[in-house]
PDB file of N, CA and C in Angstrom:
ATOM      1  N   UNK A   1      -8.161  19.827  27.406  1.00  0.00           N
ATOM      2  CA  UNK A   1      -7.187  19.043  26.688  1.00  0.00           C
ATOM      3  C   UNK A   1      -5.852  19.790  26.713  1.00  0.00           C
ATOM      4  N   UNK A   2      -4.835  19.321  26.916  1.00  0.00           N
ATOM      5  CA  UNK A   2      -3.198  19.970  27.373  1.00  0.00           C
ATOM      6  C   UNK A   2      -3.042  19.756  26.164  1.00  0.00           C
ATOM      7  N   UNK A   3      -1.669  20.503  25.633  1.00  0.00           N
ATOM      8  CA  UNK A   3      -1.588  21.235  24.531  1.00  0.00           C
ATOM      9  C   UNK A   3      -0.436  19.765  23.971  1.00  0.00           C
ATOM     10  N   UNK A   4      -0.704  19.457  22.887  1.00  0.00           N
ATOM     11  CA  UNK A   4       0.185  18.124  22.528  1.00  0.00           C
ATOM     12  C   UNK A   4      -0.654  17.147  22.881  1.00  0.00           C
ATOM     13  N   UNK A   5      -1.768  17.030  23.397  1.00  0.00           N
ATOM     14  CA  UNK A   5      -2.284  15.696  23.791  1.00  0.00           C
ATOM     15  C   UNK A   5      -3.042  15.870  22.275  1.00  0.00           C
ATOM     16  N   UNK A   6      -3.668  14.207  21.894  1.00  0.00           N
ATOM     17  CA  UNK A   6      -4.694  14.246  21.001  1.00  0.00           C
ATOM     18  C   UNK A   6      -6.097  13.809  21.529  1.00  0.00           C
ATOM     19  N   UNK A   7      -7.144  13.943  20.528  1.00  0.00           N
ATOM     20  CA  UNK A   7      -8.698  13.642  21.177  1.00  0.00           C
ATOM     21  C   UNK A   7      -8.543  12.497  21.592  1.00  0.00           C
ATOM     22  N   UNK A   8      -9.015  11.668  22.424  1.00  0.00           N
ATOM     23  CA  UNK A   8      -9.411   9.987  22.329  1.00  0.00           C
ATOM     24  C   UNK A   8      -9.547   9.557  21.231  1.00  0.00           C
ATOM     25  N   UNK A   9     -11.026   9.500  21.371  1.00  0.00           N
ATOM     26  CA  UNK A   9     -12.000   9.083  19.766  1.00  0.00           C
ATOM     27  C   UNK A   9     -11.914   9.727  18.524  1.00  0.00           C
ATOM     28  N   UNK A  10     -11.731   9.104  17.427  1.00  0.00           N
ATOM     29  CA  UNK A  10     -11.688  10.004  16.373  1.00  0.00           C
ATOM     30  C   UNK A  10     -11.075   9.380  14.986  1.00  0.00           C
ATOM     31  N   UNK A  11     -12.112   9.502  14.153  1.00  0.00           N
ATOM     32  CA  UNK A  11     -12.132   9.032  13.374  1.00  0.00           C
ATOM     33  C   UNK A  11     -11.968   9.436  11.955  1.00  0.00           C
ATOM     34  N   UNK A  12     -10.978   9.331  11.152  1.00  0.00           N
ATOM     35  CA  UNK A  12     -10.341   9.353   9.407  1.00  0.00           C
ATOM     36  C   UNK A  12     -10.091   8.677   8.948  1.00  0.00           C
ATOM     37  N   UNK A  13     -10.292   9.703   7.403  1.00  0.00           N
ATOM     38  CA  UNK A  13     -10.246   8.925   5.999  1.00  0.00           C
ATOM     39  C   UNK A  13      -9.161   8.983   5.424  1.00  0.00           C
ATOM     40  N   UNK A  14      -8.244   8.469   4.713  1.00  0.00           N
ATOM     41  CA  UNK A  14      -6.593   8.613   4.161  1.00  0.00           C
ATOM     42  C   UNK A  14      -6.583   8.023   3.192  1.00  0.00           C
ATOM     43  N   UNK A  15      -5.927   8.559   1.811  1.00  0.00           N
ATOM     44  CA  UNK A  15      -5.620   7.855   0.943  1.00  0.00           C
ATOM     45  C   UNK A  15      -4.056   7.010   1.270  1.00  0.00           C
ATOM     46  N   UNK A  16      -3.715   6.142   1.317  1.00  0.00           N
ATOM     47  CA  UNK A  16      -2.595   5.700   1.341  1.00  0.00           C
ATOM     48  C   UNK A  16      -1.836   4.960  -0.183  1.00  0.00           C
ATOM     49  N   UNK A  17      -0.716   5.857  -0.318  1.00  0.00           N
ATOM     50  CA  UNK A  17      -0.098   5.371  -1.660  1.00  0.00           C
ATOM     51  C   UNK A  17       0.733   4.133  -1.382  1.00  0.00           C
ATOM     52  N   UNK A  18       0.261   3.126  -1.517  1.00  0.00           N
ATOM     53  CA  UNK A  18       1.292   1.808  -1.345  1.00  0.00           C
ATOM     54  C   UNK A  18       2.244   1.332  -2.541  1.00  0.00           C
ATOM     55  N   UNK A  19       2.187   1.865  -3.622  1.00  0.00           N
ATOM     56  CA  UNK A  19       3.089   1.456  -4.297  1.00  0.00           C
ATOM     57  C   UNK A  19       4.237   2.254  -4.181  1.00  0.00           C
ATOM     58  N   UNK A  20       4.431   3.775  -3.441  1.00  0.00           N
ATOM     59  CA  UNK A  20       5.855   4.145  -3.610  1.00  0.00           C
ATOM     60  C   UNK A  20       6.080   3.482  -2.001  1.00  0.00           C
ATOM     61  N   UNK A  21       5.483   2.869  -1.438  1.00  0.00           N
ATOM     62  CA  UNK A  21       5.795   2.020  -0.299  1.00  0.00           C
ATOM     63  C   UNK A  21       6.861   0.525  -0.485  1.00  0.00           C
ATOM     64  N   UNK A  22       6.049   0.126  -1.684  1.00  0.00           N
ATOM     65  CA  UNK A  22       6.655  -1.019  -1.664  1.00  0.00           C
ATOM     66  C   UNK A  22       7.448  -1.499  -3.209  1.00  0.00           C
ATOM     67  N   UNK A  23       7.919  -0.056  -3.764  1.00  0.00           N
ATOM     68  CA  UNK A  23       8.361  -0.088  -4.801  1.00  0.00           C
ATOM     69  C   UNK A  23       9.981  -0.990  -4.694  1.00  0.00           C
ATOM     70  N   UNK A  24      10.612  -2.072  -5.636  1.00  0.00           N
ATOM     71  CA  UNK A  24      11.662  -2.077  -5.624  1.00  0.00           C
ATOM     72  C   UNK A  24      11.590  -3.088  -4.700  1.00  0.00           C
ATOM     73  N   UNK A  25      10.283  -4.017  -4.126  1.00  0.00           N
ATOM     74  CA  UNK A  25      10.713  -5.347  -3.043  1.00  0.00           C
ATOM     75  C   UNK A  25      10.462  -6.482  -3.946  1.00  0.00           C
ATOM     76  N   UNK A  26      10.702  -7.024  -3.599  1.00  0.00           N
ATOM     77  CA  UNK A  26      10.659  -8.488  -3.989  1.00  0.00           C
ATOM     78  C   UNK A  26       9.244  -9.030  -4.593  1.00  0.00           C
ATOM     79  N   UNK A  27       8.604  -9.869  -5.459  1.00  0.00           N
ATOM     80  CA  UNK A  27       7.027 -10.212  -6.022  1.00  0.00           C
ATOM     81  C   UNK A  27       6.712 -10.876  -4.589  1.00  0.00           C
ATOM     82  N   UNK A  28       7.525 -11.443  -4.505  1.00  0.00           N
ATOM     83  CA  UNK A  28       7.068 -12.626  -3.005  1.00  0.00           C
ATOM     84  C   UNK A  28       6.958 -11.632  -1.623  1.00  0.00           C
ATOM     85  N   UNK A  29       6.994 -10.523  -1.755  1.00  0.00           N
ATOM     86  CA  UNK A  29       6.969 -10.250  -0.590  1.00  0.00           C
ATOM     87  C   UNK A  29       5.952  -8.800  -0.947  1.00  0.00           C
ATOM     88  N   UNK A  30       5.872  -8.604  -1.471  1.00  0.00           N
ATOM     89  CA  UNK A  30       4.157  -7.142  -1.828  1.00  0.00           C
ATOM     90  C   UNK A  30       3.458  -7.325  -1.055  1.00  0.00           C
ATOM     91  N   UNK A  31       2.805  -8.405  -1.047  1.00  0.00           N
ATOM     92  CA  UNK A  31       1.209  -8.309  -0.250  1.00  0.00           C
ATOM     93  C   UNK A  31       1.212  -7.863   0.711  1.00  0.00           C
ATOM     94  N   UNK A  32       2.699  -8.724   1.666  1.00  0.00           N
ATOM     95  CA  UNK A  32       2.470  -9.108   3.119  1.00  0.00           C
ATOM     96  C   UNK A  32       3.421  -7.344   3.876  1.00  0.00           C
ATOM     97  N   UNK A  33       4.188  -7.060   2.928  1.00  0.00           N
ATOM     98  CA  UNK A  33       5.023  -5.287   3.089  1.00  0.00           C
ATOM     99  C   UNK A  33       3.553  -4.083   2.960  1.00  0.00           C
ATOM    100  N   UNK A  34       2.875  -5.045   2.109  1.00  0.00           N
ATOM    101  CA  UNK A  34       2.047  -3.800   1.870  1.00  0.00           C
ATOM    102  C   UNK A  34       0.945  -3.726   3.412  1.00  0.00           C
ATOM    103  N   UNK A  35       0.755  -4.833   4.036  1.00  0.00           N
ATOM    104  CA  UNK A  35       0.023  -5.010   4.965  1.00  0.00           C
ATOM    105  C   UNK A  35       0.560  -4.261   6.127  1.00  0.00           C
ATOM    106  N   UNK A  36       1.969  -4.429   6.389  1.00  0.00           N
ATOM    107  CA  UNK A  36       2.641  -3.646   7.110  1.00  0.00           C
ATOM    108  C   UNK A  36       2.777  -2.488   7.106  1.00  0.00           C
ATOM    109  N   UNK A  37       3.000  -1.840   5.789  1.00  0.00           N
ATOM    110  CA  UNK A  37       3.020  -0.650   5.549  1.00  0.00           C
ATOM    111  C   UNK A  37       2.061   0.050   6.145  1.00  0.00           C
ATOM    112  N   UNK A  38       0.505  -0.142   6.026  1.00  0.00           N
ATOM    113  CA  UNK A  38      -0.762   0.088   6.013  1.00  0.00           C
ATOM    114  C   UNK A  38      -0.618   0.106   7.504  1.00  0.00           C
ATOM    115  N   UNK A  39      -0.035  -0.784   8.362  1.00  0.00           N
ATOM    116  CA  UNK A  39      -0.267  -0.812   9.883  1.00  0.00           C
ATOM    117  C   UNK A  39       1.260   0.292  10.274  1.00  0.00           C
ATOM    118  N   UNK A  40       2.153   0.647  10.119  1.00  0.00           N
ATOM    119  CA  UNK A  40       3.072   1.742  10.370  1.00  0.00           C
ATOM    120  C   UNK A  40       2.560   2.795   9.931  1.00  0.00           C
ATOM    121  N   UNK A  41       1.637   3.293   8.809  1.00  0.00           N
ATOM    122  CA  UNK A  41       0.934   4.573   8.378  1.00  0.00           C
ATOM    123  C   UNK A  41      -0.339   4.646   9.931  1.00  0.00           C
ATOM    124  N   UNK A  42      -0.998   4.004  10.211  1.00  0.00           N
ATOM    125  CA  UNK A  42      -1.977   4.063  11.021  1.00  0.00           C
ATOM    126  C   UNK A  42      -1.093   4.193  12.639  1.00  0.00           C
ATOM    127  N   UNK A  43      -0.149   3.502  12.777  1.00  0.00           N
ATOM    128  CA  UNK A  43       0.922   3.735  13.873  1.00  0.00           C
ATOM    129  C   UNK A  43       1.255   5.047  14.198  1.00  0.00           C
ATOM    130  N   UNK A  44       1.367   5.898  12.579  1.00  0.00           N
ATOM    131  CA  UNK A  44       2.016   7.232  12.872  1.00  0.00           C
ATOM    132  C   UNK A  44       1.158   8.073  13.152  1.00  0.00           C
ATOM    133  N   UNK A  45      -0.200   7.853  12.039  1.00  0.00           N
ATOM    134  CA  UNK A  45      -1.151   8.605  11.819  1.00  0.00           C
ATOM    135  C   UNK A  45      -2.353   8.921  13.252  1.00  0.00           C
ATOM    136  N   UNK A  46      -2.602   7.514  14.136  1.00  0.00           N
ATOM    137  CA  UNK A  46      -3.191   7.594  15.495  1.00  0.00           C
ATOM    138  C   UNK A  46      -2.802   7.424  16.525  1.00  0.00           C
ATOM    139  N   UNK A  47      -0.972   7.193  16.452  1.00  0.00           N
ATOM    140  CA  UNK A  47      -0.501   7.671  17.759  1.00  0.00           C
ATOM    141  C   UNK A  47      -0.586   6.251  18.584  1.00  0.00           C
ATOM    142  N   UNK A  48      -0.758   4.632  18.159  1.00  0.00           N
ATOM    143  CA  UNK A  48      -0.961   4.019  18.908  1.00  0.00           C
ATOM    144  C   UNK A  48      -0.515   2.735  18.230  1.00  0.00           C
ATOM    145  N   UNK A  49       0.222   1.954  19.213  1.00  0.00           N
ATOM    146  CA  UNK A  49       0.951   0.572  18.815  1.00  0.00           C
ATOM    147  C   UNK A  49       0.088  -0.245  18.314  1.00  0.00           C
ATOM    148  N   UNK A  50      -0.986  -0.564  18.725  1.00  0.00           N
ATOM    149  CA  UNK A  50      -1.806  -1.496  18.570  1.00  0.00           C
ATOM    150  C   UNK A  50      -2.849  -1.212  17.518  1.00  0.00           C
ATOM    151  N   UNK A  51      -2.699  -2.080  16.180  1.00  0.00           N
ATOM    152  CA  UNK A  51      -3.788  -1.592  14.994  1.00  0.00           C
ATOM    153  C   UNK A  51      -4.516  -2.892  14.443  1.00  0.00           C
ATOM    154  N   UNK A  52      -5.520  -3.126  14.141  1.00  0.00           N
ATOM    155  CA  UNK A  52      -6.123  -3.487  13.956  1.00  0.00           C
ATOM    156  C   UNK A  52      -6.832  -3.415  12.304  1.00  0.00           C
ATOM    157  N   UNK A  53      -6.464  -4.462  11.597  1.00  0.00           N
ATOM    158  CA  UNK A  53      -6.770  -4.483  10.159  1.00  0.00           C
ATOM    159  C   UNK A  53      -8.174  -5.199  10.102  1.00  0.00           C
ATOM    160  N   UNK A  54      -9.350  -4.949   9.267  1.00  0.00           N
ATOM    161  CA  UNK A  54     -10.819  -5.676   8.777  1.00  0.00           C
ATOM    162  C   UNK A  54     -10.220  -6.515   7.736  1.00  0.00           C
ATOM    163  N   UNK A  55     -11.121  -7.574   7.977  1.00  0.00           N
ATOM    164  CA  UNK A  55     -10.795  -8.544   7.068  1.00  0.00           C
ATOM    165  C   UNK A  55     -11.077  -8.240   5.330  1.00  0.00           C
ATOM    166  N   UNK A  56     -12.151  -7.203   4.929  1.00  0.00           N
ATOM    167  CA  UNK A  56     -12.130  -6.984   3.484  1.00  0.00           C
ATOM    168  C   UNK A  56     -11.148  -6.253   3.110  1.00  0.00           C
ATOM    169  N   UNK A  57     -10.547  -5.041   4.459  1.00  0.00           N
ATOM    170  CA  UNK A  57      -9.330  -4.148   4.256  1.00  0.00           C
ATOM    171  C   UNK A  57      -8.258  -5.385   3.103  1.00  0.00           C
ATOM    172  N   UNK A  58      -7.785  -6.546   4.065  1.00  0.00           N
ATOM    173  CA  UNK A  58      -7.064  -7.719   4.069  1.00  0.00           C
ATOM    174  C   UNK A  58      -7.037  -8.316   2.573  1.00  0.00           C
ATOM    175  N   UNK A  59      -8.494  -8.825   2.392  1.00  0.00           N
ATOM    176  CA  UNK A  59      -9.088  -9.437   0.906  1.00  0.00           C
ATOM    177  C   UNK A  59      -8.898  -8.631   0.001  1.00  0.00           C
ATOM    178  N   UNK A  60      -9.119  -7.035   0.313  1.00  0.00           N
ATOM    179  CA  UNK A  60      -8.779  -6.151  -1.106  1.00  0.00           C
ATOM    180  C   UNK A  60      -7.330  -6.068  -1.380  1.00  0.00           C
ATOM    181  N   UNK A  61      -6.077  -6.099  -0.373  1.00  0.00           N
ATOM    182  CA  UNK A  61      -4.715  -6.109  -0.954  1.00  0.00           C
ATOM    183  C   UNK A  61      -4.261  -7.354  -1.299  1.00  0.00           C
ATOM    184  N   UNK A  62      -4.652  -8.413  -1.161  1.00  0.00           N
ATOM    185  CA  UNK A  62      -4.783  -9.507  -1.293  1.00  0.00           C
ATOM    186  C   UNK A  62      -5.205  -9.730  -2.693  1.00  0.00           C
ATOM    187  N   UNK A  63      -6.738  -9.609  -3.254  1.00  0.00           N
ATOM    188  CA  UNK A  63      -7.365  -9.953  -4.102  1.00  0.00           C
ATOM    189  C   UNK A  63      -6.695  -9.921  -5.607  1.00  0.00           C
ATOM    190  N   UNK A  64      -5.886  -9.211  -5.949  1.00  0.00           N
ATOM    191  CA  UNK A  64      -4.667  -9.360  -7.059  1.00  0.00           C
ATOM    192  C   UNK A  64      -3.467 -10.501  -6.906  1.00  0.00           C
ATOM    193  N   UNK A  65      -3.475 -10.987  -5.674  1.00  0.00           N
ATOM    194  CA  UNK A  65      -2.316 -11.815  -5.571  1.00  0.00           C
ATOM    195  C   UNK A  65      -1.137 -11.086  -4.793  1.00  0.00           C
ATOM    196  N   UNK A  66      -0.137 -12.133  -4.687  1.00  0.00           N
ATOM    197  CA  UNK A  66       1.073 -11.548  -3.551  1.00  0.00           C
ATOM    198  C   UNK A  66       1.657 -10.487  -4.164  1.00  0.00           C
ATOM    199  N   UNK A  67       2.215 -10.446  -5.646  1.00  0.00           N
ATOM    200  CA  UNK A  67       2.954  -9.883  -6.746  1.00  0.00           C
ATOM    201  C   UNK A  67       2.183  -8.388  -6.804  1.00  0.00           C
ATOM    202  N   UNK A  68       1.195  -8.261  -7.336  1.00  0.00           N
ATOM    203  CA  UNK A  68       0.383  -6.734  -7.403  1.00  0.00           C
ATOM    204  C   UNK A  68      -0.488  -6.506  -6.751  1.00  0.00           C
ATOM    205  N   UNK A  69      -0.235  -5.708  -5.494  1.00  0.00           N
ATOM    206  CA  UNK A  69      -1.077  -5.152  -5.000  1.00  0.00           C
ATOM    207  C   UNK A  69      -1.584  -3.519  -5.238  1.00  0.00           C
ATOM    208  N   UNK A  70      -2.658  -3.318  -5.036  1.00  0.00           N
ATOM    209  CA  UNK A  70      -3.538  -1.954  -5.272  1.00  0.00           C
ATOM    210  C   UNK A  70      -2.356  -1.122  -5.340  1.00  0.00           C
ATOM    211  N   UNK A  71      -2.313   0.177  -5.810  1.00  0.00           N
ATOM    212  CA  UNK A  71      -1.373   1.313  -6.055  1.00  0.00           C
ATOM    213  C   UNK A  71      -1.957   2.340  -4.745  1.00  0.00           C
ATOM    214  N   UNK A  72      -3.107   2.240  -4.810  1.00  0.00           N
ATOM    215  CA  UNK A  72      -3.411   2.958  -3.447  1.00  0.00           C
ATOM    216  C   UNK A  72      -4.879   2.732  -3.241  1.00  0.00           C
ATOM    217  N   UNK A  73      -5.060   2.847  -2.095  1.00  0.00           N
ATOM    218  CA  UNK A  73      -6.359   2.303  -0.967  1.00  0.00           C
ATOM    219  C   UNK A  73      -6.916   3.367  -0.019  1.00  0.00           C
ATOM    220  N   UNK A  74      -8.245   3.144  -0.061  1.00  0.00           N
ATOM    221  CA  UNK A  74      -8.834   4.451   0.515  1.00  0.00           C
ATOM    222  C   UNK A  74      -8.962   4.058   2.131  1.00  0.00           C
ATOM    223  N   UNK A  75      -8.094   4.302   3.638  1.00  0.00           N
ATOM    224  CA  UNK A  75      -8.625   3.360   4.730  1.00  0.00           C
ATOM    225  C   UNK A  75      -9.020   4.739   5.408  1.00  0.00           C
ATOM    226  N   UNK A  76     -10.062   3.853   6.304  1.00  0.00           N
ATOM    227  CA  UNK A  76     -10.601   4.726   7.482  1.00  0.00           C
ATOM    228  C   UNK A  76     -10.096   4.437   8.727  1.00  0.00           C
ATOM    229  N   UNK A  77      -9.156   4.943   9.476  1.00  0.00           N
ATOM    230  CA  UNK A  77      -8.994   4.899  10.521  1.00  0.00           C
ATOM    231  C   UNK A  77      -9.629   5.157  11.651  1.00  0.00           C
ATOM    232  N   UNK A  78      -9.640   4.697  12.730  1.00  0.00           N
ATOM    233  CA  UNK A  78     -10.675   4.720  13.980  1.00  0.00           C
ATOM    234  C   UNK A  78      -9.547   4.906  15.220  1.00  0.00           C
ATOM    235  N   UNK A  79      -9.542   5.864  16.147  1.00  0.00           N
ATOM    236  CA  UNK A  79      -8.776   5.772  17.329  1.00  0.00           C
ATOM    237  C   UNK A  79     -10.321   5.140  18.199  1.00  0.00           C
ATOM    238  N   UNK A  80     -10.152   3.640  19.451  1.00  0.00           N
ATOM    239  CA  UNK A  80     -10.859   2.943  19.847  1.00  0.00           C
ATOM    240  C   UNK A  80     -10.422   2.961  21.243  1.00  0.00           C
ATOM    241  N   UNK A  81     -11.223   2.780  21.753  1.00  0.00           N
ATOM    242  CA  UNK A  81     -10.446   2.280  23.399  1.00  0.00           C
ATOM    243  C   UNK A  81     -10.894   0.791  23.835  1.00  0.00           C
ATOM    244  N   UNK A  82     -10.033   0.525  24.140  1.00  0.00           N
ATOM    245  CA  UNK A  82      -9.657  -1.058  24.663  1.00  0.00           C
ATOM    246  C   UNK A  82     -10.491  -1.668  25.383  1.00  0.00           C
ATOM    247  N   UNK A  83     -11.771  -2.269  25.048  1.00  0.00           N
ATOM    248  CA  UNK A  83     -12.171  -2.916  26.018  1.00  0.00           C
ATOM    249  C   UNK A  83     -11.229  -4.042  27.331  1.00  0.00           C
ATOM    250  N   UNK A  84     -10.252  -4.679  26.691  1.00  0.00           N
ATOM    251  CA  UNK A  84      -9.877  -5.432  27.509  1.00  0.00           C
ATOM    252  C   UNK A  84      -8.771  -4.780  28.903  1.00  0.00           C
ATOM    253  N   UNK A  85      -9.293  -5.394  29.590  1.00  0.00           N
ATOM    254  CA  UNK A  85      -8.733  -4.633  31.140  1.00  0.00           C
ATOM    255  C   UNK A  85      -7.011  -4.801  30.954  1.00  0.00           C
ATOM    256  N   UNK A  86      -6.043  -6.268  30.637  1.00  0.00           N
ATOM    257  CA  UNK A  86      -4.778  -6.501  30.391  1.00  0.00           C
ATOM    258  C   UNK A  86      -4.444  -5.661  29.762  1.00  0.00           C
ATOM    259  N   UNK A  87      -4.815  -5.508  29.098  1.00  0.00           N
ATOM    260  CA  UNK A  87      -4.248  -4.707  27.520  1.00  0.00           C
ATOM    261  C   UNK A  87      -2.911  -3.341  28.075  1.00  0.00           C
ATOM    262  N   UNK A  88      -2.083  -2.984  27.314  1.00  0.00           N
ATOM    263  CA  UNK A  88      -0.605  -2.597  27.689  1.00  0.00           C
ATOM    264  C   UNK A  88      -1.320  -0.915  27.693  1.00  0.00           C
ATOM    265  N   UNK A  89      -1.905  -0.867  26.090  1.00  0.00           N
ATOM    266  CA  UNK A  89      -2.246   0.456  25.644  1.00  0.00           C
ATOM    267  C   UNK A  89      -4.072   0.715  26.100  1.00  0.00           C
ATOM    268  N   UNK A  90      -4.650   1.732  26.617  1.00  0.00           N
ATOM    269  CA  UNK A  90      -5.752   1.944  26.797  1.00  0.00           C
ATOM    270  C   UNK A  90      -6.463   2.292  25.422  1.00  0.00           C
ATOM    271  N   UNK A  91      -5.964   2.714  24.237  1.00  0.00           N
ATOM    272  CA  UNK A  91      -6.496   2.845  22.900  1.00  0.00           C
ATOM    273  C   UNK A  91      -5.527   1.630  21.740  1.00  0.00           C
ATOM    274  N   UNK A  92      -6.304   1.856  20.706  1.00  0.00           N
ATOM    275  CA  UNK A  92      -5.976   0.640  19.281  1.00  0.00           C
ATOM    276  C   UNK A  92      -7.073   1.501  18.414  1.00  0.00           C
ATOM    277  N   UNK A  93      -6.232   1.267  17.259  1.00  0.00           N
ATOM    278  CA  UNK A  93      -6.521   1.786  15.419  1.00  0.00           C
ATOM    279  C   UNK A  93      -7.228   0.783  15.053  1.00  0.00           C
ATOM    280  N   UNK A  94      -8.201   0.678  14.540  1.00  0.00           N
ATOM    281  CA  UNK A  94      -8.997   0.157  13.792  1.00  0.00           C
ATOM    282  C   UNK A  94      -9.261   0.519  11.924  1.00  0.00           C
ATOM    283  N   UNK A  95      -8.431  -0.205  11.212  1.00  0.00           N
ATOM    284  CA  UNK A  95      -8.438  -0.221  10.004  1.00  0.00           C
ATOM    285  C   UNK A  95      -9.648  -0.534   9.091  1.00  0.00           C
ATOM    286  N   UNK A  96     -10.267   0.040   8.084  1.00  0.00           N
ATOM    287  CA  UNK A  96     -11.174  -0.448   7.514  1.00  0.00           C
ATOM    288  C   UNK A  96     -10.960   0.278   6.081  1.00  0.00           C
ATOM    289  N   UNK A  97     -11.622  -0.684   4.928  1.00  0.00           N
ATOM    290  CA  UNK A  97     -11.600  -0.136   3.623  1.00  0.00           C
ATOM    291  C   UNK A  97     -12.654   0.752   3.073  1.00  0.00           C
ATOM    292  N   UNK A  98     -12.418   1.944   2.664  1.00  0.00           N
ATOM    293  CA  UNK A  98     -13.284   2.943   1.870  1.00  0.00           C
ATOM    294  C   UNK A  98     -13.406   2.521   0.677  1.00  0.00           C
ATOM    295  N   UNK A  99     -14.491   2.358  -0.009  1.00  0.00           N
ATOM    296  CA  UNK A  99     -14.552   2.177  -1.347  1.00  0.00           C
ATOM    297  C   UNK A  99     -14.953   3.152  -2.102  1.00  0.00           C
ATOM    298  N   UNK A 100     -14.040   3.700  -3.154  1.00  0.00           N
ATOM    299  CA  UNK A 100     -14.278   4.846  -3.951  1.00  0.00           C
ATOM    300  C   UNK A 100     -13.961   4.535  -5.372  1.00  0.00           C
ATOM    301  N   UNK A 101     -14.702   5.226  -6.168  1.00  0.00           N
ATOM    302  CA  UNK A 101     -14.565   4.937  -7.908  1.00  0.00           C
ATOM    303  C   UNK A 101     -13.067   6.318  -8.194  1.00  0.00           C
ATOM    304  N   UNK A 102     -12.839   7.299  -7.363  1.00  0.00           N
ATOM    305  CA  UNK A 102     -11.284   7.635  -8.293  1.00  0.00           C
ATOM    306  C   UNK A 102     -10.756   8.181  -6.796  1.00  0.00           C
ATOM    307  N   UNK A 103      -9.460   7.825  -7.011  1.00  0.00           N
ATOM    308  CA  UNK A 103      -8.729   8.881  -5.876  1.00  0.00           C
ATOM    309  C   UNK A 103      -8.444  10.298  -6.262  1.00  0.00           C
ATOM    310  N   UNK A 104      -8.931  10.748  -7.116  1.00  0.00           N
ATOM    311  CA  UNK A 104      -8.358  12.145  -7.628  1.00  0.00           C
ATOM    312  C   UNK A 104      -8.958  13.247  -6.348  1.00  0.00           C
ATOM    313  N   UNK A 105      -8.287  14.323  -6.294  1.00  0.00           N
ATOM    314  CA  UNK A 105      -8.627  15.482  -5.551  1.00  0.00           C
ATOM    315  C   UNK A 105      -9.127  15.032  -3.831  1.00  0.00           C
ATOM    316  N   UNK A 106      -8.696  14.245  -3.494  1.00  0.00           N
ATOM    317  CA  UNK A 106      -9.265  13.169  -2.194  1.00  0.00           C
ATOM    318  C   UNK A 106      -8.331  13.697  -1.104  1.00  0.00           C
ATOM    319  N   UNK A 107      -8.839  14.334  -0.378  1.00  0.00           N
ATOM    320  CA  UNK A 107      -7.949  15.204   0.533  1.00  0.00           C
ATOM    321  C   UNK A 107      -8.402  13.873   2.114  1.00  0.00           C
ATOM    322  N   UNK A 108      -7.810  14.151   3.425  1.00  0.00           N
ATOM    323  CA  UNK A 108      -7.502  13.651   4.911  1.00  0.00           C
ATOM    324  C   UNK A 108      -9.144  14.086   5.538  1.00  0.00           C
ATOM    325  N   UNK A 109      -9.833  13.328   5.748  1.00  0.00           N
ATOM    326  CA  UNK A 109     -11.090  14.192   6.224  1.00  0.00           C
ATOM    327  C   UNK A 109     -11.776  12.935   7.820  1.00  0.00           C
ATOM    328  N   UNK A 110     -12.045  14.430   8.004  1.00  0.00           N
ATOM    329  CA  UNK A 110     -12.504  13.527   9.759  1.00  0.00           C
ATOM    330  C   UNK A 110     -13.744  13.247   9.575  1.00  0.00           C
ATOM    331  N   UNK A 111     -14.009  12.097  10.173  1.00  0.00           N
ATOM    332  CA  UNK A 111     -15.448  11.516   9.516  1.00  0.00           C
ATOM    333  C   UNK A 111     -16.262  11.778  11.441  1.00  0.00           C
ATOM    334  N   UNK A 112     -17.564  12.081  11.203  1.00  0.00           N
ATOM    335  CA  UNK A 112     -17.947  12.393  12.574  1.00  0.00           C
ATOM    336  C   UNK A 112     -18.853  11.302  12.824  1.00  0.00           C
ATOM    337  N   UNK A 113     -18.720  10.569  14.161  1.00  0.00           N
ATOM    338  CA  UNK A 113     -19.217   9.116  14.066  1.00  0.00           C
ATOM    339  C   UNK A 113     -20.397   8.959  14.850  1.00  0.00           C
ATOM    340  N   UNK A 114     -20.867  10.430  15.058  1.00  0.00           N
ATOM    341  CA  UNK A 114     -21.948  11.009  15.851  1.00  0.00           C
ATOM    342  C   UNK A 114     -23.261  10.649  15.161  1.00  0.00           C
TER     343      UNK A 114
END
């Protein structure tokens, strides 16, 4: 592996704070900033244009309504490789929701998918 490259595969856990994300926008517009947000954190975090949100990820920022969404969300990120031959990028992020009872003391941890 050359020095600056990252692994392929590989897979983490992140707390993401969405409310100092989307502090100060509009009620009508939370849900759908916060969705974005969530896909520019995974942009930075795996290095790849193409991300991919799960639909309960979706239902849980959602499930309060447009106006309040979660203060913060536990996601697991996935670096994937592309099945499809067109495709621009040979890898895509795969978003999914962690469910946890507190975020306290919740540090970045690589989950081994072995």
């Amino acid at each position: 592996m050359a020095k600056g490259s990252k692994p392929d595969l590989v897979t983490r856990d992140y707390t993401i704070h969405l409310s100092k994300r989307i502090h100060k926008m509009q009620f009508k517009r939370r849900a759908p900033r916060a969705i974005k947000e969530i896909r520019k954190f995974a942009q930075q975090a795996m290095g790849t244009k193409d991300v991919r949100i799960e639909a309960p990820l979706n239902k849980f920022i959602w499930a309060t309504g447009i106006k309040n969404p979660p203060v913060r969300v536990r996601v697991r990120l996935s670096r994937k490789r592309n099945e499809d031959e067109e495709a621009d990028e040979k890898l895509y992020t795969f978003a999914q929701l962690v469910d946890v009872s507190s975020f306290k003391g919740l540090q970045t941890e690589v989950v081994d998918t072995a």
